[in-house]
Protein backbone atom coordinates (compact mmCIF):
# COMPACT_ATOMS: atom_id res chain seq x y z
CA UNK A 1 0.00 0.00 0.00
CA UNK A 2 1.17 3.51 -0.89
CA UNK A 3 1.83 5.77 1.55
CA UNK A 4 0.69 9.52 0.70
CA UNK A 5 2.22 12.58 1.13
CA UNK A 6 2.97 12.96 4.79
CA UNK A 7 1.42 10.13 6.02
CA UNK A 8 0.56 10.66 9.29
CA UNK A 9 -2.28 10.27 11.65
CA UNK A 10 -3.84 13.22 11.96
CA UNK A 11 -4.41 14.07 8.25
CA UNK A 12 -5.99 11.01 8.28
CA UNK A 13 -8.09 12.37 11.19
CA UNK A 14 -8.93 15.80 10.19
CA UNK A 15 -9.96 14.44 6.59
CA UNK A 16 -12.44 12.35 8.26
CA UNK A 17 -13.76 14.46 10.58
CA UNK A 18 -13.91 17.49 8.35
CA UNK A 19 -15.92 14.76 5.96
CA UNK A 20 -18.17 13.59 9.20
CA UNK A 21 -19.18 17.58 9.72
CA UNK A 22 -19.94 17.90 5.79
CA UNK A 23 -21.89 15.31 5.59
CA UNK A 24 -23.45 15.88 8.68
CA UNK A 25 -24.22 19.01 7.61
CA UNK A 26 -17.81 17.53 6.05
CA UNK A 27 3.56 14.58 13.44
CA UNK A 28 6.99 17.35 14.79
CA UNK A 29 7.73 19.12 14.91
CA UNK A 30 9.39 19.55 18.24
CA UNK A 31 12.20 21.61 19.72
CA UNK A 32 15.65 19.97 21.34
CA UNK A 33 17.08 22.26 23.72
CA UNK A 34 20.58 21.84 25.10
CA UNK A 35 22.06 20.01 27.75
CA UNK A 36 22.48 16.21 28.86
CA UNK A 37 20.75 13.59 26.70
CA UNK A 38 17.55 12.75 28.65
CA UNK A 39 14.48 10.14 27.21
CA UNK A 40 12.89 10.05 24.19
CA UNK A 41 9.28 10.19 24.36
CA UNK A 42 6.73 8.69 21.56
CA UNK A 43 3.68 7.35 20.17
CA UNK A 44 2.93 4.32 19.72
CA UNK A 45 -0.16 2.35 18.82
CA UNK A 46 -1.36 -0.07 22.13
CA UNK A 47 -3.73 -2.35 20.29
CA UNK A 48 -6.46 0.39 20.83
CA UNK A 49 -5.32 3.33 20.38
CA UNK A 50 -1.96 5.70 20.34
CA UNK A 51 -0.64 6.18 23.62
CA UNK A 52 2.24 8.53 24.59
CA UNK A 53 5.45 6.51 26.21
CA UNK A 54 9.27 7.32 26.61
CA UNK A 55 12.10 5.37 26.82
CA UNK A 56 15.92 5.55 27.90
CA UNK A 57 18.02 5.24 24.49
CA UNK A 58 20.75 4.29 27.07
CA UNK A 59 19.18 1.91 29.78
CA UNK A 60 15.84 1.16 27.97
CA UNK A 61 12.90 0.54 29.92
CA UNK A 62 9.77 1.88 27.86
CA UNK A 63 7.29 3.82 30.23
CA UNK A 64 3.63 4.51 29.52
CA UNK A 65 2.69 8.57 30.05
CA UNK A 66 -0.85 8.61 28.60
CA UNK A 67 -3.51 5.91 29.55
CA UNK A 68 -7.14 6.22 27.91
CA UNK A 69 -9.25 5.10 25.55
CA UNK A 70 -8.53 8.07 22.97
CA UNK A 71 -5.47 9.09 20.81
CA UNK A 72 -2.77 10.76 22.21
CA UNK A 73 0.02 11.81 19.40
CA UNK A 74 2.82 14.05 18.41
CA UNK A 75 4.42 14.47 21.85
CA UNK A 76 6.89 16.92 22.72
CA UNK A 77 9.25 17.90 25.77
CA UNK A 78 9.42 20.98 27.41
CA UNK A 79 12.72 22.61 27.98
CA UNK A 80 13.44 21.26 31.37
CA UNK A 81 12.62 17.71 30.27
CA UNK A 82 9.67 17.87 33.53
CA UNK A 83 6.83 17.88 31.11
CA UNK A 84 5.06 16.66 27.37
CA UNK A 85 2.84 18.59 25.53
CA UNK A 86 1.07 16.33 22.88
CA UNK A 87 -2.18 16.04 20.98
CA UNK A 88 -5.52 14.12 21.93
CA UNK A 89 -9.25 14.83 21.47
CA UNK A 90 -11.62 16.07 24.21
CA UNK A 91 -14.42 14.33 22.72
CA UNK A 92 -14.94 16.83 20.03
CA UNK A 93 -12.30 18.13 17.98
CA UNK A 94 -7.99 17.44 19.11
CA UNK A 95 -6.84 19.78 21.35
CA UNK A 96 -3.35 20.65 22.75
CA UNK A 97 -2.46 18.95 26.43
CA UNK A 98 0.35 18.61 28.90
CA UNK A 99 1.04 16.16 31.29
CA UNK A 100 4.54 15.44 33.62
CA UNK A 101 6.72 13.01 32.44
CA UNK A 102 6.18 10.44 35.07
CA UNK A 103 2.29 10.55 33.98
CA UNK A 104 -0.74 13.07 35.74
CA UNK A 105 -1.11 16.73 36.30
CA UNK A 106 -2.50 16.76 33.01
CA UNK A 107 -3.23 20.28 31.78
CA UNK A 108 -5.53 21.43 28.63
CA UNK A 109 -3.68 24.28 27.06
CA UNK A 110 -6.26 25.11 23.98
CA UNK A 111 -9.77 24.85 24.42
CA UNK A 112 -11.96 25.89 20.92
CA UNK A 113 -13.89 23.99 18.27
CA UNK A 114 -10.77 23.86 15.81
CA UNK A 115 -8.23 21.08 15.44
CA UNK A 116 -5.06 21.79 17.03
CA UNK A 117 -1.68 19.57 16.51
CA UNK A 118 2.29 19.82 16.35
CA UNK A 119 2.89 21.78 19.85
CA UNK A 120 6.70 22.71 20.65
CA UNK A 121 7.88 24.74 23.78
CA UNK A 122 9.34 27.84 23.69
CA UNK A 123 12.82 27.66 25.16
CA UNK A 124 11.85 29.81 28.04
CA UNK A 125 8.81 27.18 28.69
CA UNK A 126 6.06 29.87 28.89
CA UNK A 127 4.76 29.37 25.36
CA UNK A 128 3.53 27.15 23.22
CA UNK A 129 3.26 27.15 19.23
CA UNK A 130 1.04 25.10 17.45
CA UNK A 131 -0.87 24.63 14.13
CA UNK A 132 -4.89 25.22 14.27
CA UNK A 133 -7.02 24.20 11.74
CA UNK A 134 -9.99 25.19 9.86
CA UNK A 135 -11.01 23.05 6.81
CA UNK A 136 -8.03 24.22 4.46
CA UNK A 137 -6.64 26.84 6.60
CA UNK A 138 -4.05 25.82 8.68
CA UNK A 139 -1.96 28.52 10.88
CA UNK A 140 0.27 28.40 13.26
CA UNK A 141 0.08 29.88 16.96
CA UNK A 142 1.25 30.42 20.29
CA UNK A 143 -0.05 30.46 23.26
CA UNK A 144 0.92 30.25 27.17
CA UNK A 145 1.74 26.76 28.51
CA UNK A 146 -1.17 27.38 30.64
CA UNK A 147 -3.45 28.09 27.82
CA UNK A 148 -5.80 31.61 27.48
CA UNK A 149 -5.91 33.90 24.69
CA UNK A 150 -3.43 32.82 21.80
CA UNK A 151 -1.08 35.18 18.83
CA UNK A 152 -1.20 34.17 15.59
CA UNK A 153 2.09 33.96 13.58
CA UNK A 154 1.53 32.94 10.08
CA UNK A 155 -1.75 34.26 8.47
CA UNK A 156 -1.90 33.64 4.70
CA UNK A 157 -4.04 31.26 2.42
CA UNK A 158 -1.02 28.66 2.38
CA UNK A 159 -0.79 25.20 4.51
CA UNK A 160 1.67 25.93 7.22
CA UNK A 161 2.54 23.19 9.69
CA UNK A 162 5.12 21.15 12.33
CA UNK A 163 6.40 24.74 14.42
CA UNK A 164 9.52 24.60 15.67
CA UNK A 165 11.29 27.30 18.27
CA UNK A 166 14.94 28.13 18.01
CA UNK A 167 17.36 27.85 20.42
CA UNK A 168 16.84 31.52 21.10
CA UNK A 169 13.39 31.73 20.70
CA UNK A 170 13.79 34.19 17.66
CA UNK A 171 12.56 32.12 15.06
CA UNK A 172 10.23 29.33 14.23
CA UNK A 173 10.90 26.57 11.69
CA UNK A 174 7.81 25.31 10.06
CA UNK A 175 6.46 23.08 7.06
CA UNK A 176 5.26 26.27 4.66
CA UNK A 177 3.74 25.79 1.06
CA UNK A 178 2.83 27.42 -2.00
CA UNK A 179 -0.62 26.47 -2.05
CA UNK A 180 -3.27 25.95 0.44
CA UNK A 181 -4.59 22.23 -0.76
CA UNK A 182 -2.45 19.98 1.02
CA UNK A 183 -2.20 17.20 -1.59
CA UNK A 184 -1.20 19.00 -4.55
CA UNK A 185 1.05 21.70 -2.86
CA UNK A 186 4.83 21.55 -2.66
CA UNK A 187 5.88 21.17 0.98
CA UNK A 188 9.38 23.14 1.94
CA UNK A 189 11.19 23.98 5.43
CA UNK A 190 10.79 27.73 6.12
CA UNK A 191 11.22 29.81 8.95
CA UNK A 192 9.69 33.22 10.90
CA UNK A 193 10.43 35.44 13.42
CA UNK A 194 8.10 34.20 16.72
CA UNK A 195 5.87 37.17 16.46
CA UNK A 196 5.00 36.68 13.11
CA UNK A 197 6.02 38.84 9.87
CA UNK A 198 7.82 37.66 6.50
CA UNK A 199 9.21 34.14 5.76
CA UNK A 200 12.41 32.61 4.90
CA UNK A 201 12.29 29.31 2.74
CA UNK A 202 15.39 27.20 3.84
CA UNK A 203 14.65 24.65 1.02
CA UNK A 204 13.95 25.17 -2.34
CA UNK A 205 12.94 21.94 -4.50
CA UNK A 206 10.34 19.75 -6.42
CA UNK A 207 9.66 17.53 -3.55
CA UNK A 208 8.13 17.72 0.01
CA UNK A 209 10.19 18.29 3.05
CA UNK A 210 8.85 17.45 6.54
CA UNK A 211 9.25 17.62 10.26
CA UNK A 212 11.95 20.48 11.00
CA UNK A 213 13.89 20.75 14.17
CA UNK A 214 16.43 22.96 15.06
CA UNK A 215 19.96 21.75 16.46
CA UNK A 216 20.42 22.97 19.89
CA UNK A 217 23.22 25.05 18.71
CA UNK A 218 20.89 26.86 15.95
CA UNK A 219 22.63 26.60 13.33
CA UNK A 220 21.18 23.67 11.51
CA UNK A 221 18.07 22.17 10.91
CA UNK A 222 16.84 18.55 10.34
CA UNK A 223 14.16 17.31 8.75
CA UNK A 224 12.29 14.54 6.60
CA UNK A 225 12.79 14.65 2.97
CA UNK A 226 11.05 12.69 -0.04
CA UNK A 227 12.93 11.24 -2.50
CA UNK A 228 11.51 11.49 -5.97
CA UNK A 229 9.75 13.92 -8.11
CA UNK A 230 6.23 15.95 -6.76
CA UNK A 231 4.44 13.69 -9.06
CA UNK A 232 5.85 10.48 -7.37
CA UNK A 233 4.65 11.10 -3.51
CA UNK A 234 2.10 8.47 -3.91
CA UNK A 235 4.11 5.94 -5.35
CA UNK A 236 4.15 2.68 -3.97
CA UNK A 237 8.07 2.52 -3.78
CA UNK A 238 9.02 5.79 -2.73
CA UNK A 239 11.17 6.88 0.51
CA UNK A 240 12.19 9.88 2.30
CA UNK A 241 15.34 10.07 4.07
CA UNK A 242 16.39 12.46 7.33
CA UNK A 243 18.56 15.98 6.22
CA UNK A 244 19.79 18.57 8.00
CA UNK A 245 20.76 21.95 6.05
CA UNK A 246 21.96 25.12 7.41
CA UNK A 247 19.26 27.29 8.80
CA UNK A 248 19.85 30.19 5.80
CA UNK A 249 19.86 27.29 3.40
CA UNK A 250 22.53 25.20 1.77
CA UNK A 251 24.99 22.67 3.34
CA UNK A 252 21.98 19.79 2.98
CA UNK A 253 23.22 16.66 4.22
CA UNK A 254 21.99 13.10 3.98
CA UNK A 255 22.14 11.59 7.27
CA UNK A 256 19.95 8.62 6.23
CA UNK A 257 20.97 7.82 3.05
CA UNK A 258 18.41 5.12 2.40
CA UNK A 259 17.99 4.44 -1.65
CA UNK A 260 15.45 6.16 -3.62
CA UNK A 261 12.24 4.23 -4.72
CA UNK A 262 13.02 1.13 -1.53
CA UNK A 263 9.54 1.87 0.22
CA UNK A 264 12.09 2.66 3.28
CA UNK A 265 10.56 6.20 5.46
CA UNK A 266 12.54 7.62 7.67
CA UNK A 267 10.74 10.43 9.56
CA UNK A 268 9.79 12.40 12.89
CA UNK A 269 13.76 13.53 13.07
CA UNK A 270 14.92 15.26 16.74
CA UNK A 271 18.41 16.00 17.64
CA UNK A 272 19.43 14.80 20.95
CA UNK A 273 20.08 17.47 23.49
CA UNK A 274 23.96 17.17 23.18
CA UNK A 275 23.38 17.60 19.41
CA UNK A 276 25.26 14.10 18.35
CA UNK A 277 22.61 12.53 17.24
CA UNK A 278 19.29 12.36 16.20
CA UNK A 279 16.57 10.05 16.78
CA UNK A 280 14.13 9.19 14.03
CA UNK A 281 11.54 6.80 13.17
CA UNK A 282 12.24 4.44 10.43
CA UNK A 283 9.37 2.01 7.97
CA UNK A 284 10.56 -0.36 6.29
CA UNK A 285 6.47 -1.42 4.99
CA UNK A 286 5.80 -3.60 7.38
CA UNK A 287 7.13 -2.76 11.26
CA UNK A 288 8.41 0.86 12.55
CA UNK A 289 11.38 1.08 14.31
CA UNK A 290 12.93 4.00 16.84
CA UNK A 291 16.36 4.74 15.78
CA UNK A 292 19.54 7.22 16.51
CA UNK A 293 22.16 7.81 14.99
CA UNK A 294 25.11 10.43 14.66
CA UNK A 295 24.73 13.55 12.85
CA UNK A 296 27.36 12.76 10.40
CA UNK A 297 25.53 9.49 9.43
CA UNK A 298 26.67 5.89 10.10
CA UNK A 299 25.44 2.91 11.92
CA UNK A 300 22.16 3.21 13.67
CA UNK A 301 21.04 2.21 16.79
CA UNK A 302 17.74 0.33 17.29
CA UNK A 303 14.88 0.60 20.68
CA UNK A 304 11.49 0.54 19.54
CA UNK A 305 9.63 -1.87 17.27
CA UNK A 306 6.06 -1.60 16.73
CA UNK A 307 3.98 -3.03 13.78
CA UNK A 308 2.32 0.48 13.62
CA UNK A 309 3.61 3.84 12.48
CA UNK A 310 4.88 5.83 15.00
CA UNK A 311 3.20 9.54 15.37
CA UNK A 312 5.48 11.71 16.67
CA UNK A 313 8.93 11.69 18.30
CA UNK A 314 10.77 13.98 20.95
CA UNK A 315 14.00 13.65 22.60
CA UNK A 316 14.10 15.31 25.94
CA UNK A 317 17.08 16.93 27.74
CA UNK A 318 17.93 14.85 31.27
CA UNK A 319 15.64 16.01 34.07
């Protein structure tokens, strides 16, 4: 089976629930912040639905954060590594959460009748930018980790998606397009000052480019990149690979270097807190697997195997 575009869950989701209201009436980008190499939190299908769940990529031991009967996806840490904010649905539309790392003290941070996914931390940990959505409109925000009124930072007719903060705070890296239907548009890595105001497109080709992070030193940023022409994204034996390019474009590097046209995905790319490595999620068309491995490419190292897709990956600083 093909899979489309960017494959994830919740474009799944929101297609089907947009559908649902019409007829009725119709994943991350996530920051790493420096220090020591903490966990790397997840999410993972449970038989019944995605759950949220870390793990040590030194001494194992997989923990379960999240534990309902509802999806819980895209998590990310916050600076101090106490905290995940991730995705789920309050019963109506998906909303943006936070809960501590050990599990409890979960928090709602949005409350509206939008969708809401990809939330990242600020680097100060008062904030929180996301991506709401409206049918074909989707913008990204922030908002205080403790939710209230929120600041809009893109606002344009284009799909814009998967915020990530800089180091500093400045910026924001983001998936940015040149057209506002998401299956025909061209997908590229740009970035925007925090408050909003012009953008700067860090890649520039024919094919889609997912899931930015920023290195914890700023100066580079990774992310998931198709191989193959626009016209191939639904091709039954096409891959994408994990880059990382300079944040004002150019020095693009192939960390992943898995052959074009092998039905081999590597996504949800997040540098580790010491900026080594990066973690990544890797499917090979039948199981998923959680990976690192050093910036400069090389042998990877395996955790994680699951027989679904993961939805969203985060590697935390140490707590």
């Amino acid at each position: 089976m093909a899979l489309t575009k960017r494959r994830v869950w919740f474009v799944a989701t929101v297609a089907v629930a947009f559908a649902a209201v019409m007829s009725a009436m119709s994943g991350k980008a996530e920051a790493t912040f420096p220090g020591e190499n903490g966990e790397i939190a997840y999410a993972n299908y449970d038989g019944n639905d995605y759950e949220i769940y870390t793990i040590n990529p030194v001494a194992g031991g997989e923990f379960r954060v999240t534990n309902n009967d509802k999806d819980d996806v895209e998590p990310s840490f916050s600076p101090d590594g106490k905290r995940i904010a991730y995705v789920a649905s309050d019963g109506n539309d998906y909303e943006i959460y936070t809960i501590k790392v050990g599990g409890g003290g979960k928090t709602q941070v949005t409350n509206n009748d939008k969708n809401d996914f990809s939330p990242t931390y600020s680097p100060d940990g008062k904030k929180i930018a996301y991506v709401s959505s409206s049918r074909s409109d989707w913008e990204i925000y922030t908002i205080k980790v403790g939710g209230g009124s929120r600041t809009r930072v893109t606002n344009n007719d284009k799909y814009d998606f998967s915020p990530t903060y800089s180091p500093s705070g400045e910026k924001i890296a983001y998936e940015c397009s040149d057209g506002n239907e998401y299956d025909s548009a061209d997908i590229e890595i740009c970035t925007i000052n925090a408050r909003g105001g012009s953008k700067f497109q860090v890649t520039n080709n024919d094919t889609d480019d997912y899931h930015p992070d920023y290195s914890p030193n700023g100066n580079r940023i990774v992310y998931e990149g198709f191989e193959g022409s626009e016209g191939d994204n639904d091709s039954d034996d096409a891959s994408t690979n994990i880059y990382t390019i300079k944040v004002g474009g150019g020095g693009k590097f192939n960390v992943t270097k898995s052959p074009k046209n092998a039905s081999v995905y590597n996504t949800w790319p997040s540098y580790s807190p010491d900026g080594a490595k990066i973690a990544y999620a890797n499917y090979d068309g039948t199981d998923s697997e959680i990976y690192t491995i050093n910036v400069g490419g090389g042998d990877k190292t395996g955790y994680v195997r699951s027989h679904q897709q993961y939805e969203g990956l985060s590697w935390g600083r140490r707590r």
